[in-house]
N, C-alpha and C. Protein backbone atom coordinates (compact mmCIF):
# COMPACT_ATOMS: atom_id res chain seq x y z
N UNK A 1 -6.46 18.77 -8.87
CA UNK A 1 -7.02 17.44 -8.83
C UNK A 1 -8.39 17.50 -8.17
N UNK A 2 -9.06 16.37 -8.74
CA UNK A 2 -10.60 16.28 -8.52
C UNK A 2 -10.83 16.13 -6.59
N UNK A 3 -11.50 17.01 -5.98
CA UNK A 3 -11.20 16.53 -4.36
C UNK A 3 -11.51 14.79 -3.95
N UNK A 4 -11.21 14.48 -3.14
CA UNK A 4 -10.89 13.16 -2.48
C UNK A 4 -10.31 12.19 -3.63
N UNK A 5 -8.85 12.67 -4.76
CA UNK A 5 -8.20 11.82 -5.40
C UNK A 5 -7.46 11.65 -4.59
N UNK A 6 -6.47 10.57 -5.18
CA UNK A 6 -5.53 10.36 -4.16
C UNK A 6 -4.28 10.55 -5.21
N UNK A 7 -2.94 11.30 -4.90
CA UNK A 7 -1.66 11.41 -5.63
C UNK A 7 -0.93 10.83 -5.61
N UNK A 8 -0.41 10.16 -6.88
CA UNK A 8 0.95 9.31 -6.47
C UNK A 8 1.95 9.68 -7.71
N UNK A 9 2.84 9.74 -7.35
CA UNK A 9 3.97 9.79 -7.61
C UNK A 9 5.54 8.95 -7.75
N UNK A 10 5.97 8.68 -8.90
CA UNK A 10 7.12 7.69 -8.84
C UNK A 10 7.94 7.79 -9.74
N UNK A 11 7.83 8.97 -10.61
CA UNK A 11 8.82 9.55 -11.46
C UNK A 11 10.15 10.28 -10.84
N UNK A 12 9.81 11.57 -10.34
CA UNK A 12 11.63 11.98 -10.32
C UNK A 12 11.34 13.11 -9.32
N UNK A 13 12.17 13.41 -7.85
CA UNK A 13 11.87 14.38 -7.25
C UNK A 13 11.90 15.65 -7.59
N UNK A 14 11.36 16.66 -6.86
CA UNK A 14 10.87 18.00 -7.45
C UNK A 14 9.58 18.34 -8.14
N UNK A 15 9.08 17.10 -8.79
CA UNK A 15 7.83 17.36 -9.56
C UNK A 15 6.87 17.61 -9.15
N UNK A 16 6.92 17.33 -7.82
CA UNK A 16 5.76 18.37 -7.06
C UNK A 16 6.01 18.97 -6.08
N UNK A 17 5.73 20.15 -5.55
CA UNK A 17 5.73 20.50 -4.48
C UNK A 17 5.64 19.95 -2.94
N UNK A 18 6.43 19.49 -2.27
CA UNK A 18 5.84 18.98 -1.04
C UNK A 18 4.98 19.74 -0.07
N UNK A 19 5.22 20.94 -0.06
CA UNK A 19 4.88 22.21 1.13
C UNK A 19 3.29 22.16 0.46
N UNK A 20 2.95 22.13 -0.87
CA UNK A 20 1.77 22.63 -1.53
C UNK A 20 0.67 20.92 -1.16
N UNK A 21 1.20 19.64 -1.63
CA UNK A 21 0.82 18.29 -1.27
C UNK A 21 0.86 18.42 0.23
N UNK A 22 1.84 19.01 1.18
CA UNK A 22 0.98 18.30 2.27
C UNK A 22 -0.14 19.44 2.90
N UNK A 23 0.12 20.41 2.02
CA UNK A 23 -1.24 21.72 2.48
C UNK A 23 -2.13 20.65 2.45
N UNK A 24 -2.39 20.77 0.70
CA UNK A 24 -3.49 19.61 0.35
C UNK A 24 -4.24 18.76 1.18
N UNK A 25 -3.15 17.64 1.80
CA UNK A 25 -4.00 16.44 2.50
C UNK A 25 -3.98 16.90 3.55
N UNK A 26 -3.70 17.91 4.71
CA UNK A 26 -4.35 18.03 5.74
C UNK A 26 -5.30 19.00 6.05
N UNK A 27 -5.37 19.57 4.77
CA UNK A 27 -6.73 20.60 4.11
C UNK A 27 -7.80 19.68 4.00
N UNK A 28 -7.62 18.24 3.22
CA UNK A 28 -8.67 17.22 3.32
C UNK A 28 -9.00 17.19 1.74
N UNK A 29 -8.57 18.20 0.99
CA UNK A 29 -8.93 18.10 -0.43
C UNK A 29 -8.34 16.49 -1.16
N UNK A 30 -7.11 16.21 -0.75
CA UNK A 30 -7.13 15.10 -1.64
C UNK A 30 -7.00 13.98 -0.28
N UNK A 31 -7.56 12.81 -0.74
CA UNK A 31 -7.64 11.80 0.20
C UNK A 31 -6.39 11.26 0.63
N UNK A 32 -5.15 11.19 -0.61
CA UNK A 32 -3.85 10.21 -0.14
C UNK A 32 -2.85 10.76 -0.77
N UNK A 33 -1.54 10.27 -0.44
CA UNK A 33 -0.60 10.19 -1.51
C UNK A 33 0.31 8.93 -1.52
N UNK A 34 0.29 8.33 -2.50
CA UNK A 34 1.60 7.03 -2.23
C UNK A 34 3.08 7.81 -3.00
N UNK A 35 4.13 7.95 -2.50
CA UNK A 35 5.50 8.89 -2.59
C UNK A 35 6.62 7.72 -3.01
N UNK A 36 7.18 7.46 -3.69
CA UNK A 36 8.94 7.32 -3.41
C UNK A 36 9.58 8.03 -4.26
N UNK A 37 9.32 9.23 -4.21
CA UNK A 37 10.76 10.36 -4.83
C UNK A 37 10.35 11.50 -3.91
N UNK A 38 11.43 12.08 -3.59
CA UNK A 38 11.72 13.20 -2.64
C UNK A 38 12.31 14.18 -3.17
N UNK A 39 12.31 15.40 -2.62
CA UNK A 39 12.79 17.35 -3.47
C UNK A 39 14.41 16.49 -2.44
N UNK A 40 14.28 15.86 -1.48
CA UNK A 40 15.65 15.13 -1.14
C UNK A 40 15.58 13.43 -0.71
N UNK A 41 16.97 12.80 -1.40
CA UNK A 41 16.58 11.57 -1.02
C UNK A 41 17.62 11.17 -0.34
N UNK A 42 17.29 10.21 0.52
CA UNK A 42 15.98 9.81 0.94
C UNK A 42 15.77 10.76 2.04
N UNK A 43 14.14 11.28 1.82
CA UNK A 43 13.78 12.22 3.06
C UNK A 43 14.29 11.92 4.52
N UNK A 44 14.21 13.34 5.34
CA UNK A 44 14.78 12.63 7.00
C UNK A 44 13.27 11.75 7.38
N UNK A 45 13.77 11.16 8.32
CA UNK A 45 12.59 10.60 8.84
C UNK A 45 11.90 11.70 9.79
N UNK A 46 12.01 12.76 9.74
CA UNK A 46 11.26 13.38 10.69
C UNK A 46 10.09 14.72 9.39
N UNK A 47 10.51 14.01 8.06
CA UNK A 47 10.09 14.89 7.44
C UNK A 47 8.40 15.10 7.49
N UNK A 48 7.63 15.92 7.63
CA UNK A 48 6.56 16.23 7.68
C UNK A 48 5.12 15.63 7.10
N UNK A 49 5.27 15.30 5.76
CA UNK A 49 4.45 14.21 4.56
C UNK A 49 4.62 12.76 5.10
N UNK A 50 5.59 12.17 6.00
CA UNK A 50 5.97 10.99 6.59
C UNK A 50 4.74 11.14 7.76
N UNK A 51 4.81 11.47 8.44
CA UNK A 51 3.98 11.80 9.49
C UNK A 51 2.49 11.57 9.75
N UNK A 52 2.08 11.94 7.55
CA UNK A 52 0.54 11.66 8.10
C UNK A 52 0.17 10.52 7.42
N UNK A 53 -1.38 10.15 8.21
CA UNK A 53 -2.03 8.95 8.24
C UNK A 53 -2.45 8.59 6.55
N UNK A 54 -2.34 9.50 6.04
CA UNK A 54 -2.95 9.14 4.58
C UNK A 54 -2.16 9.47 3.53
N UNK A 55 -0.30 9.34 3.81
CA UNK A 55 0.60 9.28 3.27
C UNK A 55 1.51 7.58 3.00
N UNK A 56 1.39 7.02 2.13
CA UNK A 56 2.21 5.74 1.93
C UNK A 56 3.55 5.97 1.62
N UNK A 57 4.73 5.68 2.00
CA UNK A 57 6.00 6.18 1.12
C UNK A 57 6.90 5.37 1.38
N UNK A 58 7.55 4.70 -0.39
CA UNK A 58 8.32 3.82 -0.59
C UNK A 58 9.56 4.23 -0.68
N UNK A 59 10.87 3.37 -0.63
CA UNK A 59 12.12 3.98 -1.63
C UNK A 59 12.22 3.49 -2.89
N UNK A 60 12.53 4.49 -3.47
CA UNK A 60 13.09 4.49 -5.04
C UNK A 60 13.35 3.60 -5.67
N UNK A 61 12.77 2.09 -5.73
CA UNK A 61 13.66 1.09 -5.89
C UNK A 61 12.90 0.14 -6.99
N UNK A 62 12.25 0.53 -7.38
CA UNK A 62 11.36 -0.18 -8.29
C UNK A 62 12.21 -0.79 -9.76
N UNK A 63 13.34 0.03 -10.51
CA UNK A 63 14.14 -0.24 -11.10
C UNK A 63 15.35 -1.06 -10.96
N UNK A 64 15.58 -1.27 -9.67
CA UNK A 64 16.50 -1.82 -8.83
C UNK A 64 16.81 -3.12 -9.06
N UNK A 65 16.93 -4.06 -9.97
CA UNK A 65 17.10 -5.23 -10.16
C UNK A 65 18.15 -6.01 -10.63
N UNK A 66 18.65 -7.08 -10.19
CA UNK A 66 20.07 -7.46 -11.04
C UNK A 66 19.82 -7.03 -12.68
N UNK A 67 18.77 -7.73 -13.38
CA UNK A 67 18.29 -7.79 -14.51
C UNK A 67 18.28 -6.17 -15.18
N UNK A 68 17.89 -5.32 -14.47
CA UNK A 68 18.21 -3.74 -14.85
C UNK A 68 19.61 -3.60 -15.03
N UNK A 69 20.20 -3.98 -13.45
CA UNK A 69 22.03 -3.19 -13.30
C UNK A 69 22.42 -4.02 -14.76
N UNK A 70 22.07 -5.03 -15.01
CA UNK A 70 22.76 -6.23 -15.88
C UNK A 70 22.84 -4.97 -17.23
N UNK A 71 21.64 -4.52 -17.45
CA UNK A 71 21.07 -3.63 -19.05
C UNK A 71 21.41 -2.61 -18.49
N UNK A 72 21.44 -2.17 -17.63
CA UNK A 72 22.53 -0.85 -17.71
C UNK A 72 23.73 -0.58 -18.04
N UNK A 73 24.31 -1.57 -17.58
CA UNK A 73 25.92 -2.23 -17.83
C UNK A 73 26.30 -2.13 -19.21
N UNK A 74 25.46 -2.92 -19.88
CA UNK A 74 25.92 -3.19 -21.04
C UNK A 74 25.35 -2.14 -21.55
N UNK A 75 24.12 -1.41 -21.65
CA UNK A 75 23.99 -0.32 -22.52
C UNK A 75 24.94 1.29 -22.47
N UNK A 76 25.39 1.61 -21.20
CA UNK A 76 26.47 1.69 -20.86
C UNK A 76 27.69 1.74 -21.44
N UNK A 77 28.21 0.44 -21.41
CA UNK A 77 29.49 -0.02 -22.03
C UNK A 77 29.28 -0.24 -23.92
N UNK A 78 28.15 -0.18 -24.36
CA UNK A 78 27.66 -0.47 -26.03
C UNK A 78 27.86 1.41 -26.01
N UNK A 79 27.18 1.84 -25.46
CA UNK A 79 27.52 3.57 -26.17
C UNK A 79 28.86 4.49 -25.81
N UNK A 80 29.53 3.96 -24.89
CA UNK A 80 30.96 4.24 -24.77
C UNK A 80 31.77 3.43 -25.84
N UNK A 81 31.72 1.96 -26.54
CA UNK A 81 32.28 1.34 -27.41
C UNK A 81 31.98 2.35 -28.88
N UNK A 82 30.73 2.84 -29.05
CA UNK A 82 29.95 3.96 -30.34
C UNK A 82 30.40 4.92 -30.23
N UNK A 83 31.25 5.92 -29.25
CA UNK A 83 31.55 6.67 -29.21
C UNK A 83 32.78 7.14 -29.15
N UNK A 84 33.53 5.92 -28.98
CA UNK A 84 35.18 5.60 -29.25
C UNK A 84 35.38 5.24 -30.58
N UNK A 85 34.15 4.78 -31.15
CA UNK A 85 34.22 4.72 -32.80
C UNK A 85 33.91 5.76 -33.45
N UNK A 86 33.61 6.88 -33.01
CA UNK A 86 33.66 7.77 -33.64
C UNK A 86 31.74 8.15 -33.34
N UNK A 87 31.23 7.38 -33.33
CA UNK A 87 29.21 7.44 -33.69
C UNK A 87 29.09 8.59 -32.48
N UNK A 88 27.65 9.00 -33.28
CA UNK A 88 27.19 9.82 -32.00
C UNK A 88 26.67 9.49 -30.83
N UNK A 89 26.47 9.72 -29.82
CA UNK A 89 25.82 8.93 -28.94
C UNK A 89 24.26 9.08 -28.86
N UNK A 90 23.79 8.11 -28.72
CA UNK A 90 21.91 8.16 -29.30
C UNK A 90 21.14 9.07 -28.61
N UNK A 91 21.75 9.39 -27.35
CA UNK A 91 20.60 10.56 -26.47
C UNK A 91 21.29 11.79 -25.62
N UNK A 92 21.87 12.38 -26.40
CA UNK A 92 22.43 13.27 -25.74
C UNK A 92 21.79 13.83 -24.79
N UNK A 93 22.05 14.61 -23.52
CA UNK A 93 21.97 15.41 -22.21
C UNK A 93 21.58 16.91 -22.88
N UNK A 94 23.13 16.84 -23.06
CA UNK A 94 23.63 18.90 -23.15
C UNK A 94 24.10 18.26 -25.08
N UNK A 95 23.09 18.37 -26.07
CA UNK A 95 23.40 18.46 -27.40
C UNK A 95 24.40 19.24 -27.83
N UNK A 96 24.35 20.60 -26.93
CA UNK A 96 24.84 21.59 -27.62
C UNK A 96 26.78 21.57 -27.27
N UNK A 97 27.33 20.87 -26.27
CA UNK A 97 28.27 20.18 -26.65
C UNK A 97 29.04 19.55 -27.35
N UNK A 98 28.36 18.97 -28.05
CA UNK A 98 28.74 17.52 -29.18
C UNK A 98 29.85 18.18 -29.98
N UNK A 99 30.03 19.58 -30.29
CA UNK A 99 31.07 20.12 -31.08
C UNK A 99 32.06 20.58 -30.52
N UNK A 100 32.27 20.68 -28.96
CA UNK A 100 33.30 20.74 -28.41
C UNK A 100 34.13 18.92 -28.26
N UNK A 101 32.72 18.13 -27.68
CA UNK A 101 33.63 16.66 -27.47
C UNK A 101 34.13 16.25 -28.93
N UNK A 102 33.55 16.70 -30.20
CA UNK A 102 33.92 16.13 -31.38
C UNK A 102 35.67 16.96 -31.81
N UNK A 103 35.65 18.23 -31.48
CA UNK A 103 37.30 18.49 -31.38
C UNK A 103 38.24 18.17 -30.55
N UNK A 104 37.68 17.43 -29.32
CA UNK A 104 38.49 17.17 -28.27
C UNK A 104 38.86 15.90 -28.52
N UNK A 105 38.01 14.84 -29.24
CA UNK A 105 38.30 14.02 -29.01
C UNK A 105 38.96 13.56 -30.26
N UNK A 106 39.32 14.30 -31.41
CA UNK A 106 40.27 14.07 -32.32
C UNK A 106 41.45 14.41 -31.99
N UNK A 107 41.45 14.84 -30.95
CA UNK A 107 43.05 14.75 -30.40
C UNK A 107 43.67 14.27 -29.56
N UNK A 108 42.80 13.02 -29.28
CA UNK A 108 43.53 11.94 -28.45
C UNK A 108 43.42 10.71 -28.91
């Protein structure tokens, strides 16, 4: 990153290095970081990136809404109903499964 950017982050922990980000800002190369995902969550409070002056850090909560849990719920409960019917399920994880759950589950 270009020196004095500032990093932020709010996708999914691990995606960056913490040890390498807080080299960074107390090296002075990048000006900031605003954080709410952690390599652990929620960080201790004694964790190190907490500490400095030109670190902002939220919790995880931006998705957090009745209105989300509400569409989770039901999207949820709509692809478990598709998949008791037999359908595939729209986004598989581990694809390469699907031919073990498809014999397993003709026999119950």
């Amino acid at each position: 990153m270009k020196k004095g950017s500032y990093f932020v982050t709010t996708s999914r922990g691990s995606i960056h290095n913490e040890d390498d980000l807080y080299n960074t800002l107390i090296e002075g190369h990048l000006a900031g970081a605003g954080l709410d995902v952690w390599e652990s969550e929620p960080p201790p409070s004694t964790h190190k990136l907490l500490k400095l002056e030109n670190v902002i850090a939220s919790p995880h909560t931006a998705g957090i809404t009745r209105d989300s849990r509400n569409k989770m719920s039901e999207f949820v409960a709509t692809q478990l109903l598709d998949i008791f019917d037999g359908k595939e399920p729209p986004r598989p994880v581990n694809s390469e499964v699907l031919g073990i759950f498809r014999e397993k589950f003709k026999k119950i």
